[in-house]
PDB file of N, CA and C in Angstrom:
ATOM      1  N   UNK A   1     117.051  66.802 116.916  1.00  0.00           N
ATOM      2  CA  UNK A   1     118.285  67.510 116.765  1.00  0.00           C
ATOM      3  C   UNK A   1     118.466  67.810 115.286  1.00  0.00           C
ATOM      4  N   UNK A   2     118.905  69.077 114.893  1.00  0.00           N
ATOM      5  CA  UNK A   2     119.890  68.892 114.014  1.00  0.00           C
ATOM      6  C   UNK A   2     120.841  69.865 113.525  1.00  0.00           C
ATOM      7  N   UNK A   3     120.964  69.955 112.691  1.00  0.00           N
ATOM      8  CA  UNK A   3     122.782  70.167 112.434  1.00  0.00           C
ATOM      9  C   UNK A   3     122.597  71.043 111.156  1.00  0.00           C
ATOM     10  N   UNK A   4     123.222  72.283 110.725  1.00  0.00           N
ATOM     11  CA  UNK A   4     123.213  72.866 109.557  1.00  0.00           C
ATOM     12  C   UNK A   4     125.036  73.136 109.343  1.00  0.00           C
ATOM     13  N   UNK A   5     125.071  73.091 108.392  1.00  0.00           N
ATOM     14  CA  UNK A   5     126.534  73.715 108.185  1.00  0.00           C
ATOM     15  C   UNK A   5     126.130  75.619 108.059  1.00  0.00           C
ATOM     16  N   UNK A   6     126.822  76.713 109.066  1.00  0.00           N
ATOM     17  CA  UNK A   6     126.757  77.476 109.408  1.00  0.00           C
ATOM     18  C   UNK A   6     128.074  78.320 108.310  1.00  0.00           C
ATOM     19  N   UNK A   7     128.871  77.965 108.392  1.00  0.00           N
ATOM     20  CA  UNK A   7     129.911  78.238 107.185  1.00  0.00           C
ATOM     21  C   UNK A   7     131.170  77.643 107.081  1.00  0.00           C
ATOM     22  N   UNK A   8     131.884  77.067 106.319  1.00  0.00           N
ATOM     23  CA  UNK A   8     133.167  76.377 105.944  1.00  0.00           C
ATOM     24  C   UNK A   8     133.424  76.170 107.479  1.00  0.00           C
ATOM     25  N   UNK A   9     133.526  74.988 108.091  1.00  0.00           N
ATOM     26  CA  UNK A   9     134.208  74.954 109.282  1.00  0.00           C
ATOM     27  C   UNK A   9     133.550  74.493 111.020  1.00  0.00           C
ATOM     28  N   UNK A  10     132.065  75.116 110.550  1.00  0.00           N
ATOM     29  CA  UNK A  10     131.510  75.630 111.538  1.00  0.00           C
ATOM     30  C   UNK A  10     129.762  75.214 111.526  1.00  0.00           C
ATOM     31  N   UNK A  11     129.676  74.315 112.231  1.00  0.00           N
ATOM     32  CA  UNK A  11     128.300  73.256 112.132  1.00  0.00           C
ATOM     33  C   UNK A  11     127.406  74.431 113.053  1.00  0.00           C
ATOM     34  N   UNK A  12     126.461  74.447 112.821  1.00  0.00           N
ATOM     35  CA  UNK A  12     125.076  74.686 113.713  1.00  0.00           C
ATOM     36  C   UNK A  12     124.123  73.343 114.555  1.00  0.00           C
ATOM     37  N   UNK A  13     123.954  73.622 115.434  1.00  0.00           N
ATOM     38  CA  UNK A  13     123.086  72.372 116.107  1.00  0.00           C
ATOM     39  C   UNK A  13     122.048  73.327 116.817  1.00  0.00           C
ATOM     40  N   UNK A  14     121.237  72.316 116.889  1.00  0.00           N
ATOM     41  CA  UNK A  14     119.490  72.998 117.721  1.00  0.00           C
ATOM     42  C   UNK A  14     119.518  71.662 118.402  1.00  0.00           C
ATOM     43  N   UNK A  15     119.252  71.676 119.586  1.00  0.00           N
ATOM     44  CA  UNK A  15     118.813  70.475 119.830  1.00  0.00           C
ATOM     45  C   UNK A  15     117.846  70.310 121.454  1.00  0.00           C
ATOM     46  N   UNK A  16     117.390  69.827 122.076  1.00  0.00           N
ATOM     47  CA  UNK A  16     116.866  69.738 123.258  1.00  0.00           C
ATOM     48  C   UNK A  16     117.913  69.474 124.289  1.00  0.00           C
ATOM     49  N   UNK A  17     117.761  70.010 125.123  1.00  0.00           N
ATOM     50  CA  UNK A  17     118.385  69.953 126.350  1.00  0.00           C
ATOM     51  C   UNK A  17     118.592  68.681 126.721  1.00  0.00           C
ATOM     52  N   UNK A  18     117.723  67.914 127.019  1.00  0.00           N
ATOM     53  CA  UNK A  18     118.594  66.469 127.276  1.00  0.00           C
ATOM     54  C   UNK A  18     119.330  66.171 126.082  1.00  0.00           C
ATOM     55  N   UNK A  19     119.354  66.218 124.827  1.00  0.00           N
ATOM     56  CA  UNK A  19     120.146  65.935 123.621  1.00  0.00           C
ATOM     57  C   UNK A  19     121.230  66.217 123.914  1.00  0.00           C
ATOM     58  N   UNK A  20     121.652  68.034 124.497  1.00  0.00           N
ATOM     59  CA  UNK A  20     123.338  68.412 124.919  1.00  0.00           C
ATOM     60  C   UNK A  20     123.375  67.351 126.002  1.00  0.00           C
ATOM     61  N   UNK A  21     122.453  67.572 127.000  1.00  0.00           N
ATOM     62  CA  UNK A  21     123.237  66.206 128.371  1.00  0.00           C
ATOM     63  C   UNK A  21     124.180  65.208 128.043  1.00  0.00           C
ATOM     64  N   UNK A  22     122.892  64.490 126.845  1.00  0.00           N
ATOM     65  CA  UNK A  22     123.397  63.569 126.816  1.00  0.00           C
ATOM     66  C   UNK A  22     125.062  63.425 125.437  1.00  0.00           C
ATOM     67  N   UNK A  23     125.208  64.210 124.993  1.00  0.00           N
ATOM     68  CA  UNK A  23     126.389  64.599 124.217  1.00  0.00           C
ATOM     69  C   UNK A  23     127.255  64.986 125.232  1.00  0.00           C
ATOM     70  N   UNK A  24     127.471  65.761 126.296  1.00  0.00           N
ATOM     71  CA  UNK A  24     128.269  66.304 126.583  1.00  0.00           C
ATOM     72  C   UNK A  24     128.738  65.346 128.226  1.00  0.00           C
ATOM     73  N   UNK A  25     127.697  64.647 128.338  1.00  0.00           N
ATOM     74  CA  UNK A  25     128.039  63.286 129.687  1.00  0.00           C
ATOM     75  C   UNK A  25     128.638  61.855 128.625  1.00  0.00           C
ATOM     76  N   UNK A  26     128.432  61.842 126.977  1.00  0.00           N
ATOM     77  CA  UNK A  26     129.433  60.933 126.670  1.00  0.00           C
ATOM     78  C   UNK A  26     131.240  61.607 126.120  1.00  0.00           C
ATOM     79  N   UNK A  27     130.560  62.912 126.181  1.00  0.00           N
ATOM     80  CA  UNK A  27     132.442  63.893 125.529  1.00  0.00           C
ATOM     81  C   UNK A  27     132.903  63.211 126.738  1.00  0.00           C
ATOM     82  N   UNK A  28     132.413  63.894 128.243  1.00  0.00           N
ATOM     83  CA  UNK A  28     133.103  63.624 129.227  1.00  0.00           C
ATOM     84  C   UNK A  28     133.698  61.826 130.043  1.00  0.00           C
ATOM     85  N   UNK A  29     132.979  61.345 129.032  1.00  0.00           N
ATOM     86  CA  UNK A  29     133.030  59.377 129.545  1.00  0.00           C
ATOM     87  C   UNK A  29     134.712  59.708 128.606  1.00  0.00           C
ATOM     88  N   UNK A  30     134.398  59.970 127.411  1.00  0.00           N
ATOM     89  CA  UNK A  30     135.351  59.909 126.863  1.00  0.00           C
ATOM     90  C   UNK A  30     137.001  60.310 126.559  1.00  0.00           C
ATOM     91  N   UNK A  31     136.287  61.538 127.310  1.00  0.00           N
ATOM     92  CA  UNK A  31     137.739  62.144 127.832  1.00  0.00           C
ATOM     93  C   UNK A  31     138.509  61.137 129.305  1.00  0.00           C
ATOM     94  N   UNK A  32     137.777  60.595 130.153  1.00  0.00           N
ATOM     95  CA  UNK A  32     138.176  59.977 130.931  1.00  0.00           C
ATOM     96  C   UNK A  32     138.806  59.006 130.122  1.00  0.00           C
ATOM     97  N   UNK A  33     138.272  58.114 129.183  1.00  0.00           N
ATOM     98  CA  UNK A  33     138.970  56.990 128.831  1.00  0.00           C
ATOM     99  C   UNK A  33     139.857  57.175 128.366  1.00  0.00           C
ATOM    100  N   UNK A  34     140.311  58.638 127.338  1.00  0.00           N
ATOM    101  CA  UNK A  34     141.331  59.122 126.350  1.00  0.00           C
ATOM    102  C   UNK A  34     142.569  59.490 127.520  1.00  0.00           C
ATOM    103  N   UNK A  35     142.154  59.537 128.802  1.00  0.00           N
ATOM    104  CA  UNK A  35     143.496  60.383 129.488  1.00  0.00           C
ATOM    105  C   UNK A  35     143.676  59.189 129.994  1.00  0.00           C
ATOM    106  N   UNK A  36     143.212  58.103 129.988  1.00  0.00           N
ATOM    107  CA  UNK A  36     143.883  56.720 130.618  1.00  0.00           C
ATOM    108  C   UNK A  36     144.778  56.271 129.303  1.00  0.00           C
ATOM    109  N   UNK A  37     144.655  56.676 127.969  1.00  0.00           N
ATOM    110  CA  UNK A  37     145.298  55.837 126.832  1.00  0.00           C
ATOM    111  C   UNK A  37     146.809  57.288 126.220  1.00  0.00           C
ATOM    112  N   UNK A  38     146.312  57.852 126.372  1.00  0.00           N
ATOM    113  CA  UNK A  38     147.059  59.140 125.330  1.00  0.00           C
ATOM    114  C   UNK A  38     146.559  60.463 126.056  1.00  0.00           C
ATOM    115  N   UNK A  39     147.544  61.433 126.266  1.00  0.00           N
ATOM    116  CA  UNK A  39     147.576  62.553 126.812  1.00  0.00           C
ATOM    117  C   UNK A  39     147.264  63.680 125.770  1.00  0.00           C
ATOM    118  N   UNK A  40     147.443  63.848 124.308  1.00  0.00           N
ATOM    119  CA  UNK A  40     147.212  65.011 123.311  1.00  0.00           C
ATOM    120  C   UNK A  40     146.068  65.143 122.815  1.00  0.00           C
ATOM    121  N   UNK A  41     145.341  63.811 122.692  1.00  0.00           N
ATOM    122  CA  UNK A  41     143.064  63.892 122.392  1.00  0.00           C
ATOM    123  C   UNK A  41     142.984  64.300 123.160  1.00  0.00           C
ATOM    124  N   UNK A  42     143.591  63.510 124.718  1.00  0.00           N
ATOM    125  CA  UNK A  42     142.587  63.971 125.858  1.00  0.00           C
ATOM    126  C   UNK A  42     142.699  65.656 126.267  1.00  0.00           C
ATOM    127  N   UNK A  43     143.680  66.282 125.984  1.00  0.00           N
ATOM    128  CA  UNK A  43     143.628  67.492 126.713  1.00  0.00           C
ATOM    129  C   UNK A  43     143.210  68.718 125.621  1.00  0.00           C
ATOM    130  N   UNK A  44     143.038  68.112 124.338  1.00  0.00           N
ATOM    131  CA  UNK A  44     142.609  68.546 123.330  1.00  0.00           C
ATOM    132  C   UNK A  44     140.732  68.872 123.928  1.00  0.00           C
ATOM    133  N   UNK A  45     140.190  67.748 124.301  1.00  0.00           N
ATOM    134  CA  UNK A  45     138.749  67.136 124.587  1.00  0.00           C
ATOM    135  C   UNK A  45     138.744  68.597 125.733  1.00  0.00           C
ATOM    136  N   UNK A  46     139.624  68.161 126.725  1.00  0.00           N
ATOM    137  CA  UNK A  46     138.963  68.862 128.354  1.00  0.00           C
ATOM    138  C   UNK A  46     138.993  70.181 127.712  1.00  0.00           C
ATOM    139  N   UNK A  47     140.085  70.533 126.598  1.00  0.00           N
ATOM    140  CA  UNK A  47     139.684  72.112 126.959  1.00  0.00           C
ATOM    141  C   UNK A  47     138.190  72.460 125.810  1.00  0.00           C
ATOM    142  N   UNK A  48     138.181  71.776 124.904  1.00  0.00           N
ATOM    143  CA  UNK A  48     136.751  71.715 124.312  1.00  0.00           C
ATOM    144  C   UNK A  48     135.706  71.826 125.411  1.00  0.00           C
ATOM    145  N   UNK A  49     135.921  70.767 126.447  1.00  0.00           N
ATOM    146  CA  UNK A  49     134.493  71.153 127.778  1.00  0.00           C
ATOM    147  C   UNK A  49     134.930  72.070 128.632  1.00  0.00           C
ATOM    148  N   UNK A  50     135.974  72.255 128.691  1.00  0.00           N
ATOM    149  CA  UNK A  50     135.865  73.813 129.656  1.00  0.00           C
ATOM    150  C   UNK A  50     135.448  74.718 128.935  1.00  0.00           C
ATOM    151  N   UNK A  51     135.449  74.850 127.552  1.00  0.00           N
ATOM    152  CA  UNK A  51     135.013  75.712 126.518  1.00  0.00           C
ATOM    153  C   UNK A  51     133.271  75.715 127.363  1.00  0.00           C
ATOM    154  N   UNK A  52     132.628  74.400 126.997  1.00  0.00           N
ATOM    155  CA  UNK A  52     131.364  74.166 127.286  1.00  0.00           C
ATOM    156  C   UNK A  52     131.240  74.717 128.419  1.00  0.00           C
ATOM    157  N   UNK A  53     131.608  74.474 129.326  1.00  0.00           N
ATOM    158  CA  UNK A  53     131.103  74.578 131.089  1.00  0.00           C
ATOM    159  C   UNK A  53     131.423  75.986 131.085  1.00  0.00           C
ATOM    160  N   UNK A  54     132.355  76.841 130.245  1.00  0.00           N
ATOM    161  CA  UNK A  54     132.026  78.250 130.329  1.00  0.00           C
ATOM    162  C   UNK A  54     131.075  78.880 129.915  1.00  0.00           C
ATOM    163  N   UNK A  55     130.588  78.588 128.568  1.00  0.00           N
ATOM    164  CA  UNK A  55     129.479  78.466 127.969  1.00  0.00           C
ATOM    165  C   UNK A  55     127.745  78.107 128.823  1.00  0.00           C
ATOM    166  N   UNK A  56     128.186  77.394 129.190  1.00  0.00           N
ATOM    167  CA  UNK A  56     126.762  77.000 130.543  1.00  0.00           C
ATOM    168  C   UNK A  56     126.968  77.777 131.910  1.00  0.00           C
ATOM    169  N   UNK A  57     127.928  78.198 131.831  1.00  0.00           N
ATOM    170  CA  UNK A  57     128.119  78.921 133.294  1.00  0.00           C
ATOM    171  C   UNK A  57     127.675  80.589 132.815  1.00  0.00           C
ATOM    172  N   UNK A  58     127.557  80.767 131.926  1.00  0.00           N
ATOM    173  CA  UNK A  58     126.831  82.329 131.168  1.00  0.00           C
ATOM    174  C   UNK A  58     125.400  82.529 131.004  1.00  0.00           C
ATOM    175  N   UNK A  59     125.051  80.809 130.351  1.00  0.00           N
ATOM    176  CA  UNK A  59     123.974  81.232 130.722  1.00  0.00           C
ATOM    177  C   UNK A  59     122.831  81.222 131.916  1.00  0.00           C
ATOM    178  N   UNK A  60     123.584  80.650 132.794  1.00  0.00           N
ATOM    179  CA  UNK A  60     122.775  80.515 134.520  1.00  0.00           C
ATOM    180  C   UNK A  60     122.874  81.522 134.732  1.00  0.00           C
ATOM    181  N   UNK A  61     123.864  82.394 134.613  1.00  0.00           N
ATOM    182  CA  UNK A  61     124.131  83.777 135.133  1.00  0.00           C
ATOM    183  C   UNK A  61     123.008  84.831 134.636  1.00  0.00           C
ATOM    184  N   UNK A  62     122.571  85.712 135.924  1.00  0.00           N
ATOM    185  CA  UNK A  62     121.349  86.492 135.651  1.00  0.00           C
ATOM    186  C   UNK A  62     121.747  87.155 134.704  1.00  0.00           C
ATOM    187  N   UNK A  63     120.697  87.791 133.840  1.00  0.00           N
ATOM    188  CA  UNK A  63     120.820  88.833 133.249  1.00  0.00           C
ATOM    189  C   UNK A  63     121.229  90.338 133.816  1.00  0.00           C
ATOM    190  N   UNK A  64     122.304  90.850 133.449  1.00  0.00           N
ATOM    191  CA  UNK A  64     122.466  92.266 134.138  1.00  0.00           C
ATOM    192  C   UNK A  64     123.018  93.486 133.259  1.00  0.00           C
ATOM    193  N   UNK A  65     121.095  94.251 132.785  1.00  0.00           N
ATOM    194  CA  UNK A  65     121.649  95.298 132.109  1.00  0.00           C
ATOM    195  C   UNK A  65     122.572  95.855 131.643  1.00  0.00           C
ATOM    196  N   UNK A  66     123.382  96.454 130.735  1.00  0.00           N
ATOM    197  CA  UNK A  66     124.459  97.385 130.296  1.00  0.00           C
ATOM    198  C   UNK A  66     125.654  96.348 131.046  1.00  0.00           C
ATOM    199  N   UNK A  67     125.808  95.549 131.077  1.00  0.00           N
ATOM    200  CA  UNK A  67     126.712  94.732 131.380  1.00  0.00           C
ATOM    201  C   UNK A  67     127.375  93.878 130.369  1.00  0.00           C
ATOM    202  N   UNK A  68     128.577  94.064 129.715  1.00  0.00           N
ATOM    203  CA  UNK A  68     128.240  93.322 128.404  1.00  0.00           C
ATOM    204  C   UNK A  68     129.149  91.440 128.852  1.00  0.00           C
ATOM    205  N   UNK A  69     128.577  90.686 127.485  1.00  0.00           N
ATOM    206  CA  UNK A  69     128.805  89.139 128.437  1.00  0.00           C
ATOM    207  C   UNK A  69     127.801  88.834 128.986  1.00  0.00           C
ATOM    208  N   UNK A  70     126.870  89.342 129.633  1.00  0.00           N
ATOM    209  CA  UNK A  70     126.213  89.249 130.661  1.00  0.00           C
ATOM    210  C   UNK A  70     124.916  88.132 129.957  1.00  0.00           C
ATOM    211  N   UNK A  71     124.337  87.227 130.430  1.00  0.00           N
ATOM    212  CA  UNK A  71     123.256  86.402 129.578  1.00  0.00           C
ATOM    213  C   UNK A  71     122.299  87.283 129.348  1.00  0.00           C
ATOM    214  N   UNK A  72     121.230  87.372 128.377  1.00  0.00           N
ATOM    215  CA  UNK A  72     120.334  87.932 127.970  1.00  0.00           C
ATOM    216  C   UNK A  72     118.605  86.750 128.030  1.00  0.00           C
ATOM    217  N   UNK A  73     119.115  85.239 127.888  1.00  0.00           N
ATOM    218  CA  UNK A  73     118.221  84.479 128.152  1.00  0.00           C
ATOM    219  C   UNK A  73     118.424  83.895 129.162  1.00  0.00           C
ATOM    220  N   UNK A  74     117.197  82.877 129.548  1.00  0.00           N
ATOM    221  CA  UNK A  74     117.068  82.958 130.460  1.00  0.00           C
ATOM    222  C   UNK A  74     115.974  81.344 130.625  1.00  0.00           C
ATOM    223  N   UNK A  75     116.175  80.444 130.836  1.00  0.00           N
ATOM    224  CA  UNK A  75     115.230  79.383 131.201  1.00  0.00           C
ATOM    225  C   UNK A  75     114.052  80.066 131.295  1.00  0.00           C
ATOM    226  N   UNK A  76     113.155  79.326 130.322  1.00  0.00           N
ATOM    227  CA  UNK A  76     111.355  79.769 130.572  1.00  0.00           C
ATOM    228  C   UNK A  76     111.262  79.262 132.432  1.00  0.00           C
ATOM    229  N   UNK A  77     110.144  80.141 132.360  1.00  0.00           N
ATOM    230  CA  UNK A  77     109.551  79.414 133.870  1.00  0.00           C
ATOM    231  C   UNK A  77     108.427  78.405 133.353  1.00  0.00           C
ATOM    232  N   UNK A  78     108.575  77.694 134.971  1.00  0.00           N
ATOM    233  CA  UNK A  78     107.950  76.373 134.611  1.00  0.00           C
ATOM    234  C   UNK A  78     106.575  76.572 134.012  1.00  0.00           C
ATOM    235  N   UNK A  79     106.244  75.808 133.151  1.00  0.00           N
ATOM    236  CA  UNK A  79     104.502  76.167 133.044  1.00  0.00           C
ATOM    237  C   UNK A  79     103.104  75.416 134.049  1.00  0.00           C
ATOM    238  N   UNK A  80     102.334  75.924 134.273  1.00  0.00           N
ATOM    239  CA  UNK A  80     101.652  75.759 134.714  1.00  0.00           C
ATOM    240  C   UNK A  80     100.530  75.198 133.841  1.00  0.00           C
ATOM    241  N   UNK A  81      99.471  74.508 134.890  1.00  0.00           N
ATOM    242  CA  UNK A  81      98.096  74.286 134.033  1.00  0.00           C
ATOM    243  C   UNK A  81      97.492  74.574 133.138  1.00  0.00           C
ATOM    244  N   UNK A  82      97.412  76.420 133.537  1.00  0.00           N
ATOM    245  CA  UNK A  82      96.892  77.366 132.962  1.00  0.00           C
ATOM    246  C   UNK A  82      97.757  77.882 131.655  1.00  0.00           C
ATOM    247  N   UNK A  83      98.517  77.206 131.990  1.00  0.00           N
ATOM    248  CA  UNK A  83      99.834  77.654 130.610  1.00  0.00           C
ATOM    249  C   UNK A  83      99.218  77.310 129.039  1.00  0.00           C
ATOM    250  N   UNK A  84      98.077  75.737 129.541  1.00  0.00           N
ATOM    251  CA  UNK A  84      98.396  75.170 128.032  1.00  0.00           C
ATOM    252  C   UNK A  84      97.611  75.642 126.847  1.00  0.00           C
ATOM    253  N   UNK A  85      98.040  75.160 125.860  1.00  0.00           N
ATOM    254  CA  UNK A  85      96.950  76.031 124.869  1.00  0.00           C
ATOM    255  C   UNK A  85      95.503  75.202 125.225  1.00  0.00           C
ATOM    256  N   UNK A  86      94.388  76.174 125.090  1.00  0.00           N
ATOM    257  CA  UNK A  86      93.469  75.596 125.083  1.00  0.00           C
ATOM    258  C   UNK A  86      92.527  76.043 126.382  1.00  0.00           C
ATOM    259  N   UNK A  87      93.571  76.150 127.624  1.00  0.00           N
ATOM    260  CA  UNK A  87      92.987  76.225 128.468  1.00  0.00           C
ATOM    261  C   UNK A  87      92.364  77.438 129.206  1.00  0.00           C
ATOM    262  N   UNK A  88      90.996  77.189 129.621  1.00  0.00           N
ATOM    263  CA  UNK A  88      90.335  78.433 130.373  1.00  0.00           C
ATOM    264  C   UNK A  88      91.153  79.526 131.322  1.00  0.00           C
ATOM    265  N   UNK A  89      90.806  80.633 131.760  1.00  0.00           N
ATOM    266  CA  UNK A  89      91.623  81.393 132.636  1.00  0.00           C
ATOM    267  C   UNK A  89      90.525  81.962 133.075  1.00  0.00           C
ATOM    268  N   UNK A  90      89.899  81.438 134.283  1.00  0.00           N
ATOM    269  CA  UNK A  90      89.041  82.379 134.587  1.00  0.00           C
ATOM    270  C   UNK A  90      89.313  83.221 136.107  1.00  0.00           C
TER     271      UNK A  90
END
């Protein structure tokens, strides 16, 4: 993972996919515990992950030409055998 400052305010992260999982399955531990103690973190938090889960819900969504919003990437497909470097294709 890591992290650049992007400009006054505003962090950059790269990170692997299980890296967000696992960030965004402890936001959500945490928001549970924050709405059992105090109501203004916690609803501060949920709308931060509805932020997210909108965010992930764009990019599952197919790509669809002249559509704007619309995702443009797209999960690689799985690789195969023949995928790896190195290997024959005959």
């Amino acid at each position: 993972m890591t992290l650049d400052w992007d400009r006054p305010g505003v962090v950059r992260a790269t990170l692997k996919v299980e890296e967000l999982a696992a960030l965004v399955a402890g936001a959500r531990l945490a928001a549970a515990a924050l709405a059992a103690q105090s109501t203004e973190p916690a609803e501060e938090l949920a709308r931060v992950l509805a932020g997210f889960d909108r965010s992930a819900n764009h990019l599952r969504a197919p790509a669809r030409p002249g559509v704007e919003g619309a995702a443009t990437a797209t999960s690689p497909p799985p690789r195969r055998p023949t995928d790896r470097p190195g290997a024959s294709r005959t």
